[in-house]
PDB file of N, CA and C in Angstrom:
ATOM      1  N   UNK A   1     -48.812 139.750  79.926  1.00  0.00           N
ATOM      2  CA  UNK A   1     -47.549 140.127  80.515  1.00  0.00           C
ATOM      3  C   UNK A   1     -46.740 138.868  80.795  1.00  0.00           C
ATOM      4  N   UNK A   2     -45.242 138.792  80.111  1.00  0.00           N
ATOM      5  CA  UNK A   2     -44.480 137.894  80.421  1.00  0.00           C
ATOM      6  C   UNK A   2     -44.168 138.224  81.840  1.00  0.00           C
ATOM      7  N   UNK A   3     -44.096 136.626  82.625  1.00  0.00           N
ATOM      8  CA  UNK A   3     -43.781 136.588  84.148  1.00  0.00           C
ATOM      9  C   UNK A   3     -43.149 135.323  84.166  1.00  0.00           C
ATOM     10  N   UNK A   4     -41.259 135.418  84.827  1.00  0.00           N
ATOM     11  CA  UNK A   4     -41.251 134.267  85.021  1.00  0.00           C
ATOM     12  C   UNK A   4     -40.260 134.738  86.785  1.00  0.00           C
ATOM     13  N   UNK A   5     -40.250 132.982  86.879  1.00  0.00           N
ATOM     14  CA  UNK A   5     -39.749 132.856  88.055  1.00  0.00           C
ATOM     15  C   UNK A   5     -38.422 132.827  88.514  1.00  0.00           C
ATOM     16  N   UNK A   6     -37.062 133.474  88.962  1.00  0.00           N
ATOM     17  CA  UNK A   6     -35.607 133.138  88.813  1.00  0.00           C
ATOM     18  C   UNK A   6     -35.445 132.128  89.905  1.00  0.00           C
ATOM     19  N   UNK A   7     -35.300 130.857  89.302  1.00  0.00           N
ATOM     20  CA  UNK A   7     -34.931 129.507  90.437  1.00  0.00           C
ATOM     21  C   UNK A   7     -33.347 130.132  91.388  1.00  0.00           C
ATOM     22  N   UNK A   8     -33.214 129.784  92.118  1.00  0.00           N
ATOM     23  CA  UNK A   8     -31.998 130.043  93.155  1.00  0.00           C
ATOM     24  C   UNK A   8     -30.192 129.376  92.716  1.00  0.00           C
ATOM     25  N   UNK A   9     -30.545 128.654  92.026  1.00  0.00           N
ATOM     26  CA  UNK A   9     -29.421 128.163  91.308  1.00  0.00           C
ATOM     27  C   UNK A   9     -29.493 128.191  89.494  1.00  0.00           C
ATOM     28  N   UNK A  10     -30.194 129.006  89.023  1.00  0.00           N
ATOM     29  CA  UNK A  10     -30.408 129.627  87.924  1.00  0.00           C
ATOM     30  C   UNK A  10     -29.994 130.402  87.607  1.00  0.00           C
ATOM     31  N   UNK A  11     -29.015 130.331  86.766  1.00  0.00           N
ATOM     32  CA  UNK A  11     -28.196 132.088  86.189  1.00  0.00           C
ATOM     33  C   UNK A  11     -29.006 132.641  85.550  1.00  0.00           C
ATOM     34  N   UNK A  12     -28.031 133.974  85.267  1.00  0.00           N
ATOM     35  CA  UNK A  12     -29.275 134.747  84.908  1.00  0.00           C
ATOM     36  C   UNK A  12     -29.580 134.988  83.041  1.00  0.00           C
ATOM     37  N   UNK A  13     -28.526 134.503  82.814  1.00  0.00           N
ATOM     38  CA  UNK A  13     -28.471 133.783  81.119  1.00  0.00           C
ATOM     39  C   UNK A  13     -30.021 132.611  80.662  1.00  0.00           C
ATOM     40  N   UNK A  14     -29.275 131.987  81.243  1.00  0.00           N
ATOM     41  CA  UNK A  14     -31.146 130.669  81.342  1.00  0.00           C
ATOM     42  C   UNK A  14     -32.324 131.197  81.519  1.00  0.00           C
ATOM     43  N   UNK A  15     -32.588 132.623  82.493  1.00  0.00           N
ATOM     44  CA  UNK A  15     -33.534 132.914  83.153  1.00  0.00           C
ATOM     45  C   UNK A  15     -34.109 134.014  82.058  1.00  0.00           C
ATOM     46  N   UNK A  16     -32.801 134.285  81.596  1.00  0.00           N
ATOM     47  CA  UNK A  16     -33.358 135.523  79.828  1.00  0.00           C
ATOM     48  C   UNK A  16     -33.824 134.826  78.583  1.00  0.00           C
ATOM     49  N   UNK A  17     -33.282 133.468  78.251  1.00  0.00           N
ATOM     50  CA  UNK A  17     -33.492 132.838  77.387  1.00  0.00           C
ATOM     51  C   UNK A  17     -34.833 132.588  77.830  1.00  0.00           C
ATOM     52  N   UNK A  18     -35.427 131.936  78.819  1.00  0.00           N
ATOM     53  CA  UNK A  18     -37.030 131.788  79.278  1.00  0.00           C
ATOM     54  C   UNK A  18     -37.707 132.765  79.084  1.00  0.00           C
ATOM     55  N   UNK A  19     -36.945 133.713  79.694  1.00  0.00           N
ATOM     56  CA  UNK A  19     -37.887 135.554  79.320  1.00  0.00           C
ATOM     57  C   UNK A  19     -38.229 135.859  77.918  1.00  0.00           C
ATOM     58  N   UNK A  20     -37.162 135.231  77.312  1.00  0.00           N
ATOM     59  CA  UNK A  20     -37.610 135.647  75.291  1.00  0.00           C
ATOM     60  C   UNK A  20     -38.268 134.464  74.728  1.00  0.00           C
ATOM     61  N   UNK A  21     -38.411 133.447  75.369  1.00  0.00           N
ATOM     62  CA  UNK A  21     -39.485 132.504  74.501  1.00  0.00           C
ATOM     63  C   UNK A  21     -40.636 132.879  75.068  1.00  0.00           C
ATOM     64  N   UNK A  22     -40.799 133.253  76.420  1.00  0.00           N
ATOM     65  CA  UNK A  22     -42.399 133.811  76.794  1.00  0.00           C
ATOM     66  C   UNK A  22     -42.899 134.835  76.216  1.00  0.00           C
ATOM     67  N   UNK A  23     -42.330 135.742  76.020  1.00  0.00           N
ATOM     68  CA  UNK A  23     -42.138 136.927  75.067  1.00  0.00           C
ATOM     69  C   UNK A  23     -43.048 136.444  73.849  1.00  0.00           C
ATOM     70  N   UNK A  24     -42.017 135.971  72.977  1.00  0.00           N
ATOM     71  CA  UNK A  24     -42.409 135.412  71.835  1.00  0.00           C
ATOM     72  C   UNK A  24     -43.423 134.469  71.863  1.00  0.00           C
ATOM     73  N   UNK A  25     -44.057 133.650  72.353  1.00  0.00           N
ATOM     74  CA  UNK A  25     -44.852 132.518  72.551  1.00  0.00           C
ATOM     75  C   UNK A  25     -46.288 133.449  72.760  1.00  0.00           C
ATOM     76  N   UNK A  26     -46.042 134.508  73.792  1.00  0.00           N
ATOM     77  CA  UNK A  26     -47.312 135.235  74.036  1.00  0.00           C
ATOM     78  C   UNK A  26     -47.753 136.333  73.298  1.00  0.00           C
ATOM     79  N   UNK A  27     -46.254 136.828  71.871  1.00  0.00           N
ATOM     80  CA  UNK A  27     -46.204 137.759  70.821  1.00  0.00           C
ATOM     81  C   UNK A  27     -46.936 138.770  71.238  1.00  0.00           C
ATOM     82  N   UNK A  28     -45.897 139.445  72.128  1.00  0.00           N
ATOM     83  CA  UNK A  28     -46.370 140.826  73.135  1.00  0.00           C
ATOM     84  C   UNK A  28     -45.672 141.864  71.874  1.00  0.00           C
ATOM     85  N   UNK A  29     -44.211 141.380  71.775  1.00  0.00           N
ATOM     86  CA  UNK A  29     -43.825 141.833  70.472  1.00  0.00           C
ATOM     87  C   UNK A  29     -44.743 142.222  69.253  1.00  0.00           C
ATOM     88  N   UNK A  30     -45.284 141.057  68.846  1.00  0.00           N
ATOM     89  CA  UNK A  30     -45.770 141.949  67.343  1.00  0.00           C
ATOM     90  C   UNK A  30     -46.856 142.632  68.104  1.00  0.00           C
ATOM     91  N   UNK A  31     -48.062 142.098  69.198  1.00  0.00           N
ATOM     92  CA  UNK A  31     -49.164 143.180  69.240  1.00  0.00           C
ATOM     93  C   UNK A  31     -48.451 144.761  69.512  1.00  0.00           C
ATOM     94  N   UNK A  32     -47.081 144.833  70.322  1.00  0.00           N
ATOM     95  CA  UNK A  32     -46.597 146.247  70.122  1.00  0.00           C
ATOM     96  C   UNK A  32     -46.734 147.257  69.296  1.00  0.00           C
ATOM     97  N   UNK A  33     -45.787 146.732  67.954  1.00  0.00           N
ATOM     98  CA  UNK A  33     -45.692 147.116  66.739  1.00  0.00           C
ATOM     99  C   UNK A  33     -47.172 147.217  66.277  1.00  0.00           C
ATOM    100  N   UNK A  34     -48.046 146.278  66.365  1.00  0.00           N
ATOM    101  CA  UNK A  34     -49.228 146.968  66.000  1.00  0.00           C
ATOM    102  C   UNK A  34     -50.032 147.496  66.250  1.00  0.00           C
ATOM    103  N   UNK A  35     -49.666 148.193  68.011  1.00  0.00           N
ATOM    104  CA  UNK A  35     -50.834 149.449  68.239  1.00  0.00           C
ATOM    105  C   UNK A  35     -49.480 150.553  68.665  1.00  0.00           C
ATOM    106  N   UNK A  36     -48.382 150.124  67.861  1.00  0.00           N
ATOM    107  CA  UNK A  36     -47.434 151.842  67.912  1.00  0.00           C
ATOM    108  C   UNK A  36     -47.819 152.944  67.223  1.00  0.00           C
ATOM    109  N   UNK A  37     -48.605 152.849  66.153  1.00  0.00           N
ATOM    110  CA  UNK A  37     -49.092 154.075  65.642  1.00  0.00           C
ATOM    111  C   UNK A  37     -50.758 153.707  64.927  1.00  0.00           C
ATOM    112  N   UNK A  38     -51.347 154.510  64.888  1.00  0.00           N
ATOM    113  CA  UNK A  38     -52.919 154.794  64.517  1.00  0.00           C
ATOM    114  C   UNK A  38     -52.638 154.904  63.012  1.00  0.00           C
ATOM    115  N   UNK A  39     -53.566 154.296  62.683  1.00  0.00           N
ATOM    116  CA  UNK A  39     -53.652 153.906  60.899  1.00  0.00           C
ATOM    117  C   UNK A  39     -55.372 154.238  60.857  1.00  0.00           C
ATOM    118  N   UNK A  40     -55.785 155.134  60.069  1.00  0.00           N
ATOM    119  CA  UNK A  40     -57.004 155.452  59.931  1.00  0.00           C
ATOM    120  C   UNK A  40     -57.588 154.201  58.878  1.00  0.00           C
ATOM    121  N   UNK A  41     -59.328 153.682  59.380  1.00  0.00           N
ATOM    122  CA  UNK A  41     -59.738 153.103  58.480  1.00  0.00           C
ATOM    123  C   UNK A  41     -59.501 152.351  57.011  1.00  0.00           C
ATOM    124  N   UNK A  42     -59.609 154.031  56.548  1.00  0.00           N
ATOM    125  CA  UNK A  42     -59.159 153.558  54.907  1.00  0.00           C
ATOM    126  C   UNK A  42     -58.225 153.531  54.650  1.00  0.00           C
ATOM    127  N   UNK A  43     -57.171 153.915  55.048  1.00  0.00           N
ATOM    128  CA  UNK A  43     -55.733 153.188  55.386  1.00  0.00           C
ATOM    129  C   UNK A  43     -55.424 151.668  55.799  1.00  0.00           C
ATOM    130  N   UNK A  44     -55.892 151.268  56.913  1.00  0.00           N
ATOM    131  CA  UNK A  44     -56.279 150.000  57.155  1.00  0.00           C
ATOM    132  C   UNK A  44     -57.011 149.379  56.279  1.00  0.00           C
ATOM    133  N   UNK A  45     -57.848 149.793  55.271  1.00  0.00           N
ATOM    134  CA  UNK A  45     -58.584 148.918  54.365  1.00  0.00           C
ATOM    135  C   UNK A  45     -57.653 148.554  53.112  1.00  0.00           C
ATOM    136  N   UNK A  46     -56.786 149.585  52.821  1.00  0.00           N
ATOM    137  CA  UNK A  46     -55.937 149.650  51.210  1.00  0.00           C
ATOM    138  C   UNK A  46     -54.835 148.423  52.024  1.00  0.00           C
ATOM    139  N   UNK A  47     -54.753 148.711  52.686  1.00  0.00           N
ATOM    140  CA  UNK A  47     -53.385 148.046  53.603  1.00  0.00           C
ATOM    141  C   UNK A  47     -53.949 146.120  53.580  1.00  0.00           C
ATOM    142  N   UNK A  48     -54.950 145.912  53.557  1.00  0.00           N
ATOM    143  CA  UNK A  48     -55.626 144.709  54.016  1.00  0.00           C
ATOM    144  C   UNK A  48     -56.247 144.033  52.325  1.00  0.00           C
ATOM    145  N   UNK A  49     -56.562 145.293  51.494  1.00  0.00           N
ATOM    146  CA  UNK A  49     -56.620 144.545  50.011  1.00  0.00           C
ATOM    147  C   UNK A  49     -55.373 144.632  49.582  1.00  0.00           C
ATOM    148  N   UNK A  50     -54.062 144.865  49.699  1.00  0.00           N
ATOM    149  CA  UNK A  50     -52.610 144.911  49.500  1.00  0.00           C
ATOM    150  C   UNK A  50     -52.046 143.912  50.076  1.00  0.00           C
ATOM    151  N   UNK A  51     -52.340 143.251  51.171  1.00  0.00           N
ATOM    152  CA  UNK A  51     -51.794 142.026  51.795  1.00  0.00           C
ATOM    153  C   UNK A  51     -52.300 140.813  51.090  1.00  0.00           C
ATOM    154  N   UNK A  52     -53.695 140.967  50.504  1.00  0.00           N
ATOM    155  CA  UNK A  52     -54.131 139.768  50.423  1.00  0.00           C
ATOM    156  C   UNK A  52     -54.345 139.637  48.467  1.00  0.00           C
ATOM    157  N   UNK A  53     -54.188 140.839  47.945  1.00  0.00           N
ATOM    158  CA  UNK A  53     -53.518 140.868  46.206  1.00  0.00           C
ATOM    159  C   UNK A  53     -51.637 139.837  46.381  1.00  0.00           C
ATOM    160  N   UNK A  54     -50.695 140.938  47.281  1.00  0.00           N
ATOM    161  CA  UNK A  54     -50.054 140.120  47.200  1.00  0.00           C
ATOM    162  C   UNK A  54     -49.981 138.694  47.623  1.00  0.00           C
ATOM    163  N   UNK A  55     -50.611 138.061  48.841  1.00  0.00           N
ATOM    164  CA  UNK A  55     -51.125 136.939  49.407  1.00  0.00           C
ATOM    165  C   UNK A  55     -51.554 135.599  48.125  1.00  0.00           C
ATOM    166  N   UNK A  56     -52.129 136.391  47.640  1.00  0.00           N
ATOM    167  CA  UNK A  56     -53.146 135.887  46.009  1.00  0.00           C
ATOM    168  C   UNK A  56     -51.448 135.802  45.242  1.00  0.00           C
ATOM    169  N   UNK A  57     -50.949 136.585  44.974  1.00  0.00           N
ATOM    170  CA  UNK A  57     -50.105 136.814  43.795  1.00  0.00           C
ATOM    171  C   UNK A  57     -49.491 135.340  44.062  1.00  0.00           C
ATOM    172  N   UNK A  58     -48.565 135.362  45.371  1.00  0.00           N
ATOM    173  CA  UNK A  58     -47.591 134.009  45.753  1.00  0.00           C
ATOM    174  C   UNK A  58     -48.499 132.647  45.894  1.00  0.00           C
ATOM    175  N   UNK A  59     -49.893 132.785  45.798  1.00  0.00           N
ATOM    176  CA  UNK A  59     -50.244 131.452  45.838  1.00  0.00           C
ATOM    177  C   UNK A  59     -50.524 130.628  44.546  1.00  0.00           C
ATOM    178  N   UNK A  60     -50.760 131.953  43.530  1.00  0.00           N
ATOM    179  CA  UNK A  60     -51.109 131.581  42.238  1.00  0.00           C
ATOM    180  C   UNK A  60     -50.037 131.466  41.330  1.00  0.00           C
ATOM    181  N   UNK A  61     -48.718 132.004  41.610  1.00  0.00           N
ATOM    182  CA  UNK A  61     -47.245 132.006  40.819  1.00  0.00           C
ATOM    183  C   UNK A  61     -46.671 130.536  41.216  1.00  0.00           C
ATOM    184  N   UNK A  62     -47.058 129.946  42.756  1.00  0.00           N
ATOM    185  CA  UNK A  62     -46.974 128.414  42.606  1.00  0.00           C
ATOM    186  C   UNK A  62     -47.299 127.426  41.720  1.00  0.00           C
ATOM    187  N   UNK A  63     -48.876 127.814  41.823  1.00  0.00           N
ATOM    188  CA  UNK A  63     -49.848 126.541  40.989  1.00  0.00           C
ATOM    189  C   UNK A  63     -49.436 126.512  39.376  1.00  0.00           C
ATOM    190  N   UNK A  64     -48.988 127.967  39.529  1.00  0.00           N
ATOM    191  CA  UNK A  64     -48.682 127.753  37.804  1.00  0.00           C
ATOM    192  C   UNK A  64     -47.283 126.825  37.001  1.00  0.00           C
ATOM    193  N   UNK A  65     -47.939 126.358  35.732  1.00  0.00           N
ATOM    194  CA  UNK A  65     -46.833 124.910  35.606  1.00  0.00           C
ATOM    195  C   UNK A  65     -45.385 126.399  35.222  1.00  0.00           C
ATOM    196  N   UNK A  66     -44.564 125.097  35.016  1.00  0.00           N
ATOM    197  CA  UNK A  66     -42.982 126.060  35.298  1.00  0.00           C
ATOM    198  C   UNK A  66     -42.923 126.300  33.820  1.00  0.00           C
ATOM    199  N   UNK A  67     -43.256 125.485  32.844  1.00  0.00           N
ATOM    200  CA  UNK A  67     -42.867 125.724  30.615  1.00  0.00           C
ATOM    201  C   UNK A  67     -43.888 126.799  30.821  1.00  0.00           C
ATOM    202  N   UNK A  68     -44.905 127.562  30.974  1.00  0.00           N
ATOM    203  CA  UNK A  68     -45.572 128.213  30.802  1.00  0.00           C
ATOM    204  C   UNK A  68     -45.358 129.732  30.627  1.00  0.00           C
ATOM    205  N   UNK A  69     -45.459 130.792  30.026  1.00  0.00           N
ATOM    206  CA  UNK A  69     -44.733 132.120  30.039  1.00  0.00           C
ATOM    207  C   UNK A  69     -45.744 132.972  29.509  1.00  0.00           C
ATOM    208  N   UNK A  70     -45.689 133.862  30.876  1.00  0.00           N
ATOM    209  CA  UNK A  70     -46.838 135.231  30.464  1.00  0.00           C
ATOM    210  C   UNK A  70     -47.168 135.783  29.145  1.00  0.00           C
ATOM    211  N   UNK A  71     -46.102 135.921  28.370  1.00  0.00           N
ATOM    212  CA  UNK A  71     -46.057 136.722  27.343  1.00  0.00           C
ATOM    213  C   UNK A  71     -45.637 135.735  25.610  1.00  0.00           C
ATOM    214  N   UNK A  72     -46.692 136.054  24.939  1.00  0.00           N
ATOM    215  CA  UNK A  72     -46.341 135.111  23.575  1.00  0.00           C
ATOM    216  C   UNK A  72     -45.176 135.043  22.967  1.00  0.00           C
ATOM    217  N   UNK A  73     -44.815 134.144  22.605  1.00  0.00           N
ATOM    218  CA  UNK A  73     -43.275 134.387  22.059  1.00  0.00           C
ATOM    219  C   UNK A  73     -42.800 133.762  23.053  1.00  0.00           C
ATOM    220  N   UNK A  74     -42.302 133.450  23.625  1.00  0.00           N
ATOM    221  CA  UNK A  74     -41.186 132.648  25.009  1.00  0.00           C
ATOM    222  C   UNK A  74     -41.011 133.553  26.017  1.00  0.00           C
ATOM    223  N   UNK A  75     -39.759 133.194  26.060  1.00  0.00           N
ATOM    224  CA  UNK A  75     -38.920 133.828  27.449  1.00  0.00           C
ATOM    225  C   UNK A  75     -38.244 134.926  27.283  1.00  0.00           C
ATOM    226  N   UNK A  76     -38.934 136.196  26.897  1.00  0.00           N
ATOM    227  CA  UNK A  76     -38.615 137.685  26.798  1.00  0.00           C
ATOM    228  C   UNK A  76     -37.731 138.175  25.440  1.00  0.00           C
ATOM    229  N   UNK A  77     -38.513 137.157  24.668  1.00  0.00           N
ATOM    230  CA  UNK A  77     -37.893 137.191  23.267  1.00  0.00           C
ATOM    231  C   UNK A  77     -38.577 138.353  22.462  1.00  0.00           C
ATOM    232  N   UNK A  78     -38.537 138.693  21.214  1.00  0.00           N
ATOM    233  CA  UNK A  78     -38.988 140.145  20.866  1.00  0.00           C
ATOM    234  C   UNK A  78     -38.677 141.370  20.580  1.00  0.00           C
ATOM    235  N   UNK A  79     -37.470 141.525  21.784  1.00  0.00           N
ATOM    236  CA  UNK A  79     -37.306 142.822  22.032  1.00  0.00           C
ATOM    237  C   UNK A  79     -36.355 143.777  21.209  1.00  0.00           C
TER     238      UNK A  79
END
């Protein structure tokens, strides 16, 4: 639980800006969002090999050199 203190010569602008970095710092926010609704198991499981296929996808579309192209023939030539 965010808790802060309002100093006596502290507006109350300053005293919200403190309220949303504690917020955020203690990410009360995202744990929200993630016990707002019940996701069964195997739901949670497809959901967790789907994060980490795409996870995989963006780490491996880096490493790959840039002249290189999926498909023989060039750059979507063929068609």
């Amino acid at each position: 639980m965010a808790l802060i203190f309002v100093n006596n010569n502290e507006s109350i602008e300053s005293a919200l800006r403190r309220f949303k970095r504690k917020v955020i710092s203690e990410e009360i926010i995202k744990d929200l969002k993630k016990h707002a609704h019940f996701i069964p198991p195997g739901q949670k499981a497809k959901l967790k090999s789907a994060n980490a296929r795409k996870r995989n996808r963006r780490r491996f579309r880096q490493q790959r050199p840039m002249n290189s192209s999926p498909r023989p023939g060039g750059m979507g030539q063929g068609r």
